[in-house]
PDB file of N, CA and C in Angstrom:
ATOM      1  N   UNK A   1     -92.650  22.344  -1.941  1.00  0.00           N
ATOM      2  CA  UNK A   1     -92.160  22.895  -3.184  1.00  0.00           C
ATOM      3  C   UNK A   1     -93.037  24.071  -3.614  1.00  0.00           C
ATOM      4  N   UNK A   2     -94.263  23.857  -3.357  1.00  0.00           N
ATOM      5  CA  UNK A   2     -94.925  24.909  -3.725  1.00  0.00           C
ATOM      6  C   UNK A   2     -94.937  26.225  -3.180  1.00  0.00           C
ATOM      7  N   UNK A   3     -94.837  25.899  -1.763  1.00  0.00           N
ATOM      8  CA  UNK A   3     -94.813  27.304  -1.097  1.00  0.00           C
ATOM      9  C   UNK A   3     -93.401  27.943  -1.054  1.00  0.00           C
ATOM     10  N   UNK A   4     -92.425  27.163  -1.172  1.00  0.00           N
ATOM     11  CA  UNK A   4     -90.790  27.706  -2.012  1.00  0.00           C
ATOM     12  C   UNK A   4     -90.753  28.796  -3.227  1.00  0.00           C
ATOM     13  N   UNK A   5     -91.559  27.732  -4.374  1.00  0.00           N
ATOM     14  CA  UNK A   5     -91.797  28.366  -5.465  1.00  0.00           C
ATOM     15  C   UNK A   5     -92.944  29.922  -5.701  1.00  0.00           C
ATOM     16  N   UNK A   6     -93.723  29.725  -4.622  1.00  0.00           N
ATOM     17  CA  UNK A   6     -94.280  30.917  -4.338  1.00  0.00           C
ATOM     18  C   UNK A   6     -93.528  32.244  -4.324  1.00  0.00           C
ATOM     19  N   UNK A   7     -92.724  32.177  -3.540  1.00  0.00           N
ATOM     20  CA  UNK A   7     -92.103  33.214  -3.160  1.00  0.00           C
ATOM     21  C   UNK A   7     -90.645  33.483  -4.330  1.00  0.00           C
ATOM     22  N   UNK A   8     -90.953  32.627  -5.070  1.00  0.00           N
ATOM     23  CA  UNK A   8     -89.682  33.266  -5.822  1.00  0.00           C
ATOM     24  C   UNK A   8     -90.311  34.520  -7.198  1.00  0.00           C
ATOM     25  N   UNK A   9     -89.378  35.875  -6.944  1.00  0.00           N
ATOM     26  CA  UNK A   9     -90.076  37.171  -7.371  1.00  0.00           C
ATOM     27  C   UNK A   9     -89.777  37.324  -9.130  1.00  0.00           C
ATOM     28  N   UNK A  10     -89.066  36.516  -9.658  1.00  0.00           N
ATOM     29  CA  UNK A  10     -88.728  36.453 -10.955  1.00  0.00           C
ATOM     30  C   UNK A  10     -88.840  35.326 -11.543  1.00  0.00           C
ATOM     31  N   UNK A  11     -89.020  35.470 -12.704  1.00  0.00           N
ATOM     32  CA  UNK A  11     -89.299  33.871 -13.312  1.00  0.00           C
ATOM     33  C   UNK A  11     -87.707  32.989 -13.408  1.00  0.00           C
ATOM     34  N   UNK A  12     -86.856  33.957 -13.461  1.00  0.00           N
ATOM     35  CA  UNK A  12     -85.782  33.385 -13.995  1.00  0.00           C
ATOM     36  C   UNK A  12     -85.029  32.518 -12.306  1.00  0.00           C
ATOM     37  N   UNK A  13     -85.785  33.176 -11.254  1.00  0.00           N
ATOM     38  CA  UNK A  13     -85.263  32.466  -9.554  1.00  0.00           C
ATOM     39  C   UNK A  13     -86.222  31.695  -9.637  1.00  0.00           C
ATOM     40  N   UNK A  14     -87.475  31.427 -10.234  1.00  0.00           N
ATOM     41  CA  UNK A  14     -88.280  30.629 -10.182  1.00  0.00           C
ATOM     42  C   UNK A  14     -87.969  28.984 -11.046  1.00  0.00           C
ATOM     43  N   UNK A  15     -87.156  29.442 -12.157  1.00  0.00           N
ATOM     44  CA  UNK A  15     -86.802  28.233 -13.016  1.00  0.00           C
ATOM     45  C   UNK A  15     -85.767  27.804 -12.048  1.00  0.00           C
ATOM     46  N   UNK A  16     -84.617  28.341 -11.341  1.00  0.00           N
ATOM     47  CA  UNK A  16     -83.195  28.301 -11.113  1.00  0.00           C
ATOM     48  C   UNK A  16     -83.726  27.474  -9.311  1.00  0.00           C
ATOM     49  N   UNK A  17     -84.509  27.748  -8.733  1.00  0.00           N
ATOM     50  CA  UNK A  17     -85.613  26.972  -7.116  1.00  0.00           C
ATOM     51  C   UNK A  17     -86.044  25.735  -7.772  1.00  0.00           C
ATOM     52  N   UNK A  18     -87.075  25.731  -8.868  1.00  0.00           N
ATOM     53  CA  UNK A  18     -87.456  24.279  -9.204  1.00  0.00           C
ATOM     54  C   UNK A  18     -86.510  23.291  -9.604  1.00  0.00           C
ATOM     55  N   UNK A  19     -85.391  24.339 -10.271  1.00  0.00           N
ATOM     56  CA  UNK A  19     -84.463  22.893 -10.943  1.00  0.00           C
ATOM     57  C   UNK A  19     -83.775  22.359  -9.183  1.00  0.00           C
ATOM     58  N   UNK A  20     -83.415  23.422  -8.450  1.00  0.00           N
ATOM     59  CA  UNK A  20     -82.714  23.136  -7.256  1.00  0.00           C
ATOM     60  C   UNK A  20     -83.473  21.875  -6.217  1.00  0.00           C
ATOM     61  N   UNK A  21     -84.607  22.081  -6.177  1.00  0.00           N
ATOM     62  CA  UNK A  21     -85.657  21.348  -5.692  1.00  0.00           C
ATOM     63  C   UNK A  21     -86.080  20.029  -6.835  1.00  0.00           C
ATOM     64  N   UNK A  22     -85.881  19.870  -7.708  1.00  0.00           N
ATOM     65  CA  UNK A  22     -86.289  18.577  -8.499  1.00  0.00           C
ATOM     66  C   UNK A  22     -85.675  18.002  -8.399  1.00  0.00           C
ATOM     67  N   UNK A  23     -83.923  18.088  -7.360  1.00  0.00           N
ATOM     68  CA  UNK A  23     -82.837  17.105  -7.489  1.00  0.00           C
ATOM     69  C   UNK A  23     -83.177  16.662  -6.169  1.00  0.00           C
ATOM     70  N   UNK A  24     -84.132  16.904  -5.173  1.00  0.00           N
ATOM     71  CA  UNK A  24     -84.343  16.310  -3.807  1.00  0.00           C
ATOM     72  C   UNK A  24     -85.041  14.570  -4.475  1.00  0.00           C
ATOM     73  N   UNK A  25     -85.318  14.284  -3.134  1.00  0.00           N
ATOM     74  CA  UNK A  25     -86.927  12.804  -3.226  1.00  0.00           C
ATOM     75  C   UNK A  25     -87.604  13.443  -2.820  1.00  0.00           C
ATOM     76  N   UNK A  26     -88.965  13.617  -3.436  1.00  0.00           N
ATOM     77  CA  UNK A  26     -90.008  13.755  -2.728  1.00  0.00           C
ATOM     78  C   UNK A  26     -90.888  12.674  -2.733  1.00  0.00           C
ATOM     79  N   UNK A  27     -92.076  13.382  -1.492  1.00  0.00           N
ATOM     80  CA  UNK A  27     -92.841  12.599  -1.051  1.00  0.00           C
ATOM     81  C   UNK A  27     -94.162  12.930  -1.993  1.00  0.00           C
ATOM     82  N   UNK A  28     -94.419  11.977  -2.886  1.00  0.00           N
ATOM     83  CA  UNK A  28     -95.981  12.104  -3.458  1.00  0.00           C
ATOM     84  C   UNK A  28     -97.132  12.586  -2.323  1.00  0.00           C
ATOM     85  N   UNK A  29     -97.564  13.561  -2.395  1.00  0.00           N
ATOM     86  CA  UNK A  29     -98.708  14.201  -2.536  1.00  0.00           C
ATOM     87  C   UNK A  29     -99.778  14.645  -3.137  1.00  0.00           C
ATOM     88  N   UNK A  30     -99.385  14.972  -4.455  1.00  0.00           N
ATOM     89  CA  UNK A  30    -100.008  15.916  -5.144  1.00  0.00           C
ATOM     90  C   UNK A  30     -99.243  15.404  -6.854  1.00  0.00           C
ATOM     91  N   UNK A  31     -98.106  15.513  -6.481  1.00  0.00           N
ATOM     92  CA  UNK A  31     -96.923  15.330  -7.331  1.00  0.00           C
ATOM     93  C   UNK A  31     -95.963  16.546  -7.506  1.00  0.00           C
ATOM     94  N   UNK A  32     -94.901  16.878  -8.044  1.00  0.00           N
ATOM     95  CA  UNK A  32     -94.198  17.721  -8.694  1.00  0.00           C
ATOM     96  C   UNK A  32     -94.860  18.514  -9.245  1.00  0.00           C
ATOM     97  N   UNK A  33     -95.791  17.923 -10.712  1.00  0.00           N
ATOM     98  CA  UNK A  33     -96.398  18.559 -11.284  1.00  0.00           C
ATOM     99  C   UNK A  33     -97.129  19.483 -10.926  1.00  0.00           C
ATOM    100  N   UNK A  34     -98.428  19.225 -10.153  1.00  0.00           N
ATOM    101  CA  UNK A  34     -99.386  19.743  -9.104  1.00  0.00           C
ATOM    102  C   UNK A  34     -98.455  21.157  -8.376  1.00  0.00           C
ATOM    103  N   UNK A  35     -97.618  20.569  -7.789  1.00  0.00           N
ATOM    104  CA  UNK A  35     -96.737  21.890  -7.082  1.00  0.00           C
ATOM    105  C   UNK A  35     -96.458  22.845  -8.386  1.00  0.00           C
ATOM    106  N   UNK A  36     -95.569  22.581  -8.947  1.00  0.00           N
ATOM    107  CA  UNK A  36     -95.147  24.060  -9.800  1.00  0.00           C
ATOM    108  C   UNK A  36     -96.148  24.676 -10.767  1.00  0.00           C
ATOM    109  N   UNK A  37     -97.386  23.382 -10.774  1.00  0.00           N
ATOM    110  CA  UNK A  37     -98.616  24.034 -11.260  1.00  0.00           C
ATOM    111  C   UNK A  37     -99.349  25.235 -10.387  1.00  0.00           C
ATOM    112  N   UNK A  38     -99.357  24.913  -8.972  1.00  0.00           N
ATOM    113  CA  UNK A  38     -99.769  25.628  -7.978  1.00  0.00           C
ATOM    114  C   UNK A  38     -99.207  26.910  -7.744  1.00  0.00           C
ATOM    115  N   UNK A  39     -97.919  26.762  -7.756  1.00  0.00           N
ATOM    116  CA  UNK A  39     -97.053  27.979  -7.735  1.00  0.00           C
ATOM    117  C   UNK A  39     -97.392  28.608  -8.572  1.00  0.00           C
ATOM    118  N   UNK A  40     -97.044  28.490  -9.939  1.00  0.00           N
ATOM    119  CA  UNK A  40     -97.331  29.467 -10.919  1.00  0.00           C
ATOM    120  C   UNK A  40     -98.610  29.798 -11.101  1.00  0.00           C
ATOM    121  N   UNK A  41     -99.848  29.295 -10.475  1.00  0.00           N
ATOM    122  CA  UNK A  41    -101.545  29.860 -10.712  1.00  0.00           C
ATOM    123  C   UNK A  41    -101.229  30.895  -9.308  1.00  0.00           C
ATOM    124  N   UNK A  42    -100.627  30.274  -7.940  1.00  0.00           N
ATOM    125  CA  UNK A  42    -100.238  31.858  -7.120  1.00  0.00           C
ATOM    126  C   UNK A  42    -100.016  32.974  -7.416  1.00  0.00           C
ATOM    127  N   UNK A  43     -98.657  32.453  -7.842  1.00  0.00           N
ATOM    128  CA  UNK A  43     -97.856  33.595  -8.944  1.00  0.00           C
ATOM    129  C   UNK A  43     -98.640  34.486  -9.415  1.00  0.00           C
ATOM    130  N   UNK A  44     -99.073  33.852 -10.590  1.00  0.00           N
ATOM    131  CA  UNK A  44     -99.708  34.352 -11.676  1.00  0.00           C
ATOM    132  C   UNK A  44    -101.384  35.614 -10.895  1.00  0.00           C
ATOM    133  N   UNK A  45    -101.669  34.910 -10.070  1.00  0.00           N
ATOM    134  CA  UNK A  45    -102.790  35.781  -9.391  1.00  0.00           C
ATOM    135  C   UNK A  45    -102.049  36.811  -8.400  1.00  0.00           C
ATOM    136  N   UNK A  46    -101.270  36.790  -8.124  1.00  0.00           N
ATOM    137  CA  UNK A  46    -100.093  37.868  -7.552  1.00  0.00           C
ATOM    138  C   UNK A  46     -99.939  39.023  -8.005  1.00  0.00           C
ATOM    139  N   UNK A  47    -100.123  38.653  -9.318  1.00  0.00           N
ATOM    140  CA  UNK A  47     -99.553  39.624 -10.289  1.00  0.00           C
ATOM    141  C   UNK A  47    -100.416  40.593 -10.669  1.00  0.00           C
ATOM    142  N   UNK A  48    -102.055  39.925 -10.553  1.00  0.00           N
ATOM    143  CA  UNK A  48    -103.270  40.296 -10.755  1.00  0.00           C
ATOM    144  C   UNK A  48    -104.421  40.973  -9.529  1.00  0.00           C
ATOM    145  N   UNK A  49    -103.458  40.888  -8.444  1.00  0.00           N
ATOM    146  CA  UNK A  49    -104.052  41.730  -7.032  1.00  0.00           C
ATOM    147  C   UNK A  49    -105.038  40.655  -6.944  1.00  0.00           C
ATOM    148  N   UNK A  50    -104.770  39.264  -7.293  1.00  0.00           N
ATOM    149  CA  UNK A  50    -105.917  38.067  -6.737  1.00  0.00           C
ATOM    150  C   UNK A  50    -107.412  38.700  -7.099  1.00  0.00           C
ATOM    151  N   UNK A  51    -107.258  38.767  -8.237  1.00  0.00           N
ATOM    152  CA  UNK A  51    -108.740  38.941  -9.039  1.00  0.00           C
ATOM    153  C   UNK A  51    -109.175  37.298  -9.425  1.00  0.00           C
ATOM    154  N   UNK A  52    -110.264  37.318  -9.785  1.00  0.00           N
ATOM    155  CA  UNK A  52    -111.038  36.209  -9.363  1.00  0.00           C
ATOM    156  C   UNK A  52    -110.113  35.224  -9.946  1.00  0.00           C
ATOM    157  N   UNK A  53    -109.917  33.710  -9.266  1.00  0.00           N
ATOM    158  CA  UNK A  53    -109.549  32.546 -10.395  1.00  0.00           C
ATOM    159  C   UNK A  53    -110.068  32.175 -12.019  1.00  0.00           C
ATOM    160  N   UNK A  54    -111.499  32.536 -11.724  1.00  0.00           N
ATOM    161  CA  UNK A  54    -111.612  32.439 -13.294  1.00  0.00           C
ATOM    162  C   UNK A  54    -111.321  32.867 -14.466  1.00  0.00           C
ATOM    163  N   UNK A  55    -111.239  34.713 -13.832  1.00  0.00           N
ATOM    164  CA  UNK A  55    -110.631  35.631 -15.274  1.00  0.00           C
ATOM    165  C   UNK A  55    -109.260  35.196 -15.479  1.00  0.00           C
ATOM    166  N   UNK A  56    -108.209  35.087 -14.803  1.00  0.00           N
ATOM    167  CA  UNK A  56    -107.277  34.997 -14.945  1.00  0.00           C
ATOM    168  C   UNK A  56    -106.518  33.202 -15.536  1.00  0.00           C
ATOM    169  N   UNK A  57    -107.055  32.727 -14.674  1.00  0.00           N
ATOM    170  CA  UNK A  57    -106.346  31.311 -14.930  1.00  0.00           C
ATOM    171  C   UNK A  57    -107.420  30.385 -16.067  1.00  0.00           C
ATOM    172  N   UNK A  58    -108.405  30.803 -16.069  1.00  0.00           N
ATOM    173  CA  UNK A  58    -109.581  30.074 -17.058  1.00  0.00           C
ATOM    174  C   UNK A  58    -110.452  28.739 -16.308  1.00  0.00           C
ATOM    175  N   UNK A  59    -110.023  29.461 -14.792  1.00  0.00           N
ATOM    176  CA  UNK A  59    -111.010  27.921 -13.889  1.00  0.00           C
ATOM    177  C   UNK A  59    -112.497  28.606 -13.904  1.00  0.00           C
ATOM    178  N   UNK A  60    -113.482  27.245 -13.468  1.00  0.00           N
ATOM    179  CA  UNK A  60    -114.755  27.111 -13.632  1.00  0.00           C
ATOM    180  C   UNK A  60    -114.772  27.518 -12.176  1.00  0.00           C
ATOM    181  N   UNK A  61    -115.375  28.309 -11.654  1.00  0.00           N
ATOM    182  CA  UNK A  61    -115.934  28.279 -10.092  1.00  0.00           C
ATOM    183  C   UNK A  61    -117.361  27.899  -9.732  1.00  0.00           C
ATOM    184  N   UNK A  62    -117.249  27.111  -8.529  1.00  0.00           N
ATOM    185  CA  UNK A  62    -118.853  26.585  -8.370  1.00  0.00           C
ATOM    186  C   UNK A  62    -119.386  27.236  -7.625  1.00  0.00           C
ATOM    187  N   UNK A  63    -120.849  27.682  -7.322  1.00  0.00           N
ATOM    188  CA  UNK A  63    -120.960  28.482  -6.406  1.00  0.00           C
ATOM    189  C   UNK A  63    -121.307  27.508  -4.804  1.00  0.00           C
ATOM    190  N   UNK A  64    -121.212  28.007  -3.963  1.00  0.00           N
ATOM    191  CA  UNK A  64    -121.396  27.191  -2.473  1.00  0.00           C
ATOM    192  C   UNK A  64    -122.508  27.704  -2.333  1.00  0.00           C
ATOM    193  N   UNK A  65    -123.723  26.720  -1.659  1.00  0.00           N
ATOM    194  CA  UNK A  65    -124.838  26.990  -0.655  1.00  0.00           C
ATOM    195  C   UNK A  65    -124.325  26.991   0.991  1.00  0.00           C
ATOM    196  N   UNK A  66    -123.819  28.220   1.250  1.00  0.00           N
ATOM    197  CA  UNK A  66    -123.193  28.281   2.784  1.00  0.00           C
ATOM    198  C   UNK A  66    -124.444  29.231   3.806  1.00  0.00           C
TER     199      UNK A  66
END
């Protein structure tokens, strides 16, 4: 669902994919929720040339010792 909802280029194909897709079964993973949450933080950084997660969506980033 998520990577469906990714690719949809308007919000209004984006409402019109999830409702199409919420009438399937799915398989718990994550949940529903989780997915169109996912999609739309894609989305939404799409829009933003994938500038960092934090400015945009309001996540905490941790830093890695790599």
């Amino acid at each position: 669902m998520t990577e469906v909802l990714q690719g949809c280029p308007s919000e209004r194909e984006f409402t019109t994919v999830r409702e199409t897709l919420e009438a399937l079964t799915f398989v718990t993973l994550g949940g529903p929720d989780i997915a169109v949450l996912a999609a739309r933080n894609v989305r939404k950084l799409r829009a933003h040339d994938f500038d960092p997660f934090e400015k945009h969506l309001g996540l905490r980033c941790v830093a890695c010792d790599t």
